[in-house]
N, C-alpha and C. Protein backbone atom coordinates (compact mmCIF):
# COMPACT_ATOMS: atom_id res chain seq x y z
N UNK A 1 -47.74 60.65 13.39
CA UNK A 1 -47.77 59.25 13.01
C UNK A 1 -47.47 58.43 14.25
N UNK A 2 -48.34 57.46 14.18
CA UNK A 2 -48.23 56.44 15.73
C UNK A 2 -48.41 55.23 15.32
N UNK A 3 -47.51 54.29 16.30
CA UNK A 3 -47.79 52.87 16.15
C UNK A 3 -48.83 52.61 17.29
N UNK A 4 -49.08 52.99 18.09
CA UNK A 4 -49.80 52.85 19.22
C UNK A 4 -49.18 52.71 20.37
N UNK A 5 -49.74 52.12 21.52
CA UNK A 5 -49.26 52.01 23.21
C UNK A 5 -48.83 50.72 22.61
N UNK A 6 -47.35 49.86 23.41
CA UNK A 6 -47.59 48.78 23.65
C UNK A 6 -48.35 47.96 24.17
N UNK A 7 -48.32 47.12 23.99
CA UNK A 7 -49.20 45.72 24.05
C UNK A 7 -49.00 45.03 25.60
N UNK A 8 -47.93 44.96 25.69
CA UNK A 8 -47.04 44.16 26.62
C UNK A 8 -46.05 44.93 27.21
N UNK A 9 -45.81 44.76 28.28
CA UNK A 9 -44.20 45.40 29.30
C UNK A 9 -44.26 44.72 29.92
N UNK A 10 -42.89 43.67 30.05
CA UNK A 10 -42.35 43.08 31.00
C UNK A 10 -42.13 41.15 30.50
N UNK A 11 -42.32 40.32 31.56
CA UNK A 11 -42.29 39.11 31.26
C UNK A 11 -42.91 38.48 29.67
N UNK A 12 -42.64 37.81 28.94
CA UNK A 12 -42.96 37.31 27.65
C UNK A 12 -43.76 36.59 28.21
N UNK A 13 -43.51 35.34 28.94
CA UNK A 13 -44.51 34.42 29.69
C UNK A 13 -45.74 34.95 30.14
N UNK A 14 -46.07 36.21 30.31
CA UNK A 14 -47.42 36.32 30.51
C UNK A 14 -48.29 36.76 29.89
N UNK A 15 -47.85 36.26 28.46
CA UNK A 15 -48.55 37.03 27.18
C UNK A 15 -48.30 35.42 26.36
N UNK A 16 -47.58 34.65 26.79
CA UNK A 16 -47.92 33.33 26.05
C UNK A 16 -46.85 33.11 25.46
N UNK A 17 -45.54 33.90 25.23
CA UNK A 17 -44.40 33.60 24.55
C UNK A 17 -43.62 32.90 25.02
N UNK A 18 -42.96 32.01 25.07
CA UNK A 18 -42.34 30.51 25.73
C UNK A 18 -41.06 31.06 25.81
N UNK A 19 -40.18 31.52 24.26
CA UNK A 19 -39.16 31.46 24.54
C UNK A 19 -38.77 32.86 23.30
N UNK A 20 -37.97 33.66 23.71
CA UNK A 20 -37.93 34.92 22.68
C UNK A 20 -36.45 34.39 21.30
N UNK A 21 -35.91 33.23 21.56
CA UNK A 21 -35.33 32.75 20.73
C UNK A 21 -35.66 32.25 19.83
N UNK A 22 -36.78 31.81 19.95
CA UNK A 22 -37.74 31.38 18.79
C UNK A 22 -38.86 31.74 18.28
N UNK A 23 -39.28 32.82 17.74
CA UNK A 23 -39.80 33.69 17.34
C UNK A 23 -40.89 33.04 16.19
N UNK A 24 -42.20 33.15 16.34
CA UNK A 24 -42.76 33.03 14.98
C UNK A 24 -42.48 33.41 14.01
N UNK A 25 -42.45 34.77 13.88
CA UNK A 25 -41.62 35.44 12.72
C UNK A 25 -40.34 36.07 13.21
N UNK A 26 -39.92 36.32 12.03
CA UNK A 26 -38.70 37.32 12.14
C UNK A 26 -37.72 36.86 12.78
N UNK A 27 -36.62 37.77 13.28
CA UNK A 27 -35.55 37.41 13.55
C UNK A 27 -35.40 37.33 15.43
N UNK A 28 -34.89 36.25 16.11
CA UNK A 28 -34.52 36.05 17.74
C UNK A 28 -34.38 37.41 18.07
N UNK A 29 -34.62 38.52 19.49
CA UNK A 29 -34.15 39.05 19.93
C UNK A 29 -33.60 38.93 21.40
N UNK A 30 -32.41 39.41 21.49
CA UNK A 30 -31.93 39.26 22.87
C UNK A 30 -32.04 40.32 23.95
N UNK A 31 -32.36 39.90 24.97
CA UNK A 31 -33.03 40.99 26.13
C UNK A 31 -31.73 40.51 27.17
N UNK A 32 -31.43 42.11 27.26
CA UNK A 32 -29.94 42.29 28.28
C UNK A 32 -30.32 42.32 29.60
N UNK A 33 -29.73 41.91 30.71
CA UNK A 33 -29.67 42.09 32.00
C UNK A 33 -29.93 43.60 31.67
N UNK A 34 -31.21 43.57 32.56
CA UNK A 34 -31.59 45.34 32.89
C UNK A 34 -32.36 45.68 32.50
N UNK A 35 -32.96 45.20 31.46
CA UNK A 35 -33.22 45.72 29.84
C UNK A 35 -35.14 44.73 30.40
N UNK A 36 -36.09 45.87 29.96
CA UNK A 36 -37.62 45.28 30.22
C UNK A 36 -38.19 44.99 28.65
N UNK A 37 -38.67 43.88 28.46
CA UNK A 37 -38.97 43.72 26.75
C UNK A 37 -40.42 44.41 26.36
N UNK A 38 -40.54 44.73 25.62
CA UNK A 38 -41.91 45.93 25.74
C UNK A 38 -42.05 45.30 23.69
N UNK A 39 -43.51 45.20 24.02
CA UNK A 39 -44.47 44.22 22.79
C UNK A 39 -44.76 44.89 22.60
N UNK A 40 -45.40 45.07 20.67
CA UNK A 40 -46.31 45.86 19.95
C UNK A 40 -47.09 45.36 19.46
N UNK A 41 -48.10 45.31 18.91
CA UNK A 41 -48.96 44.75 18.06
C UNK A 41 -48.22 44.88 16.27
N UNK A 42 -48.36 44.05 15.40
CA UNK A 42 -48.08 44.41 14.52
C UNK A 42 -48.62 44.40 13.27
N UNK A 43 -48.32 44.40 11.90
CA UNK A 43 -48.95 43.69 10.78
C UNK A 43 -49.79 42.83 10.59
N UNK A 44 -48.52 41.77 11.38
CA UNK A 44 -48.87 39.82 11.11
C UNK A 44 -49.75 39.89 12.02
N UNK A 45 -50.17 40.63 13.38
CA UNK A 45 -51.37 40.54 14.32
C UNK A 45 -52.26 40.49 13.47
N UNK A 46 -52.64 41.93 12.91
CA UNK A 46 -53.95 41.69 12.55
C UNK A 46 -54.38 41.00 11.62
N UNK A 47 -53.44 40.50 10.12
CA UNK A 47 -53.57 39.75 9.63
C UNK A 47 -54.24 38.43 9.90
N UNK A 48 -53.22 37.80 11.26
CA UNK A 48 -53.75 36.55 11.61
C UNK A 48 -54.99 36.80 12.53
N UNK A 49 -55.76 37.65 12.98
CA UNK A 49 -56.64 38.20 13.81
C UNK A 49 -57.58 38.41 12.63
N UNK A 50 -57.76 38.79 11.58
CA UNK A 50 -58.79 38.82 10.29
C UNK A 50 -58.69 37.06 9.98
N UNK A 51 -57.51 36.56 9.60
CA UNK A 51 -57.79 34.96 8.85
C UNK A 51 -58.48 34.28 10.22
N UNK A 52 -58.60 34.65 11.29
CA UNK A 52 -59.09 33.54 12.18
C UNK A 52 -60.82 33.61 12.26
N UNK A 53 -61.16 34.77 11.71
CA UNK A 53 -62.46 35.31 11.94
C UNK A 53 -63.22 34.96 10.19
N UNK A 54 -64.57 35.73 10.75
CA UNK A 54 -65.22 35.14 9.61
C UNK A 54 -66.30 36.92 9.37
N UNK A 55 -65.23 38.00 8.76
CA UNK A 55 -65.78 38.85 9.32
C UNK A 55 -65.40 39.53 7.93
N UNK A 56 -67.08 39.95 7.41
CA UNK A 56 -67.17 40.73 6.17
C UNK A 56 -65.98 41.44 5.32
N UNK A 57 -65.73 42.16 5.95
CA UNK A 57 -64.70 43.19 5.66
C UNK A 57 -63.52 43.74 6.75
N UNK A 58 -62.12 43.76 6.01
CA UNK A 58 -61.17 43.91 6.83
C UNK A 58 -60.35 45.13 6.29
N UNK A 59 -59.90 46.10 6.95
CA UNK A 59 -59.09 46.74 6.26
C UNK A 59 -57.65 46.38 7.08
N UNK A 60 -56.16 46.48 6.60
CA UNK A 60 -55.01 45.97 6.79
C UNK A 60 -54.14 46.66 5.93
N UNK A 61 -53.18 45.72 6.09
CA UNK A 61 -51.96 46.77 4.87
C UNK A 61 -51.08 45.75 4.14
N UNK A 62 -50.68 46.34 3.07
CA UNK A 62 -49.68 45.10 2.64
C UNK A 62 -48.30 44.92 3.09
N UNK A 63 -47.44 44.14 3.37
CA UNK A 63 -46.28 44.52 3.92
C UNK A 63 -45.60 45.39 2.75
N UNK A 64 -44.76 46.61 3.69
CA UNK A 64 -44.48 47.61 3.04
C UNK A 64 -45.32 48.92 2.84
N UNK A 65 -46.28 48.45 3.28
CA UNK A 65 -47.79 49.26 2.59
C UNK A 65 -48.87 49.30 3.41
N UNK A 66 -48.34 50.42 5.09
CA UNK A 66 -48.74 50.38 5.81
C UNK A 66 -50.78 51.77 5.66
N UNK A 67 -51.17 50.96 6.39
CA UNK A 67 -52.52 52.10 6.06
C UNK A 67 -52.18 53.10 6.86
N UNK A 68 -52.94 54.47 6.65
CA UNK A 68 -51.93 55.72 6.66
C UNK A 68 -54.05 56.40 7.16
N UNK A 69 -54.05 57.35 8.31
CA UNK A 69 -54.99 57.94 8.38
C UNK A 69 -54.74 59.39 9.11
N UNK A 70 -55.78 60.03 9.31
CA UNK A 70 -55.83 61.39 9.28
C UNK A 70 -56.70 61.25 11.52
N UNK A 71 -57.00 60.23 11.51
CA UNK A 71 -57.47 60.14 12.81
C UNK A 71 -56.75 59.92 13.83
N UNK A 72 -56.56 60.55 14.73
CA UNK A 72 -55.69 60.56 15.58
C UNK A 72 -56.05 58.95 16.82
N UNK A 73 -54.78 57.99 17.28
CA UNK A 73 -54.63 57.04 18.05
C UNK A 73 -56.27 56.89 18.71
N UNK A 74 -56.76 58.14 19.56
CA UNK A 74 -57.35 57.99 20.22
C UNK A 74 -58.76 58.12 20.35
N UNK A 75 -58.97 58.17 18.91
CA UNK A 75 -60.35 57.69 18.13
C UNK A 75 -60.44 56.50 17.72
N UNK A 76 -59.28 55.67 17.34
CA UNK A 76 -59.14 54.45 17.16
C UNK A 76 -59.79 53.54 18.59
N UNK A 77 -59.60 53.26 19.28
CA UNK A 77 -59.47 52.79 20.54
C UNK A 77 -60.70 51.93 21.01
N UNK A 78 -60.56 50.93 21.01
CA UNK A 78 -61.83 49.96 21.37
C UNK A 78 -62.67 50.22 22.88
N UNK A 79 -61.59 50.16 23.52
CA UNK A 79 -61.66 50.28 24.99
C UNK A 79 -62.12 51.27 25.59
């Protein structure tokens, strides 16, 4: 079972996040002296990545009610 590679390592600012105290969703996290903040893609991504589009069919999950497959990460992979 995999969530995938992160998204992001390192600065928030270069992915568009202003300030990590204020969070679209969820709860503030705090990043310690030392400490590199490392992004995932999540739920609410693709969610809001399907409502922005105008695209037949979407598959997703419900919160709680993650989709579950037999294909390994690296069949997935756009790139």
């Amino acid at each position: 079972l995999t969530h995938g590679a992160p998204v992001h390592m390192g600065s928030p600012e270069e992915i568009g996040i202003k300030d990590l105290d204020v969070p679209d969703f969820g709860d503030p996290v705090s990043i310690l002296p030392g400490e590199i903040p490392v992004f995932w893609a999540c739920g609410v991504t693709s969610t809001l990545a399907a409502t922005s589009t105008d695209l037949p069919l979407v598959i997703t999950h419900a919160p709680g009610y993650m989709f579950v497959s037999d294909l390994k990460d690296d069949r997935l992979t756009l790139l």
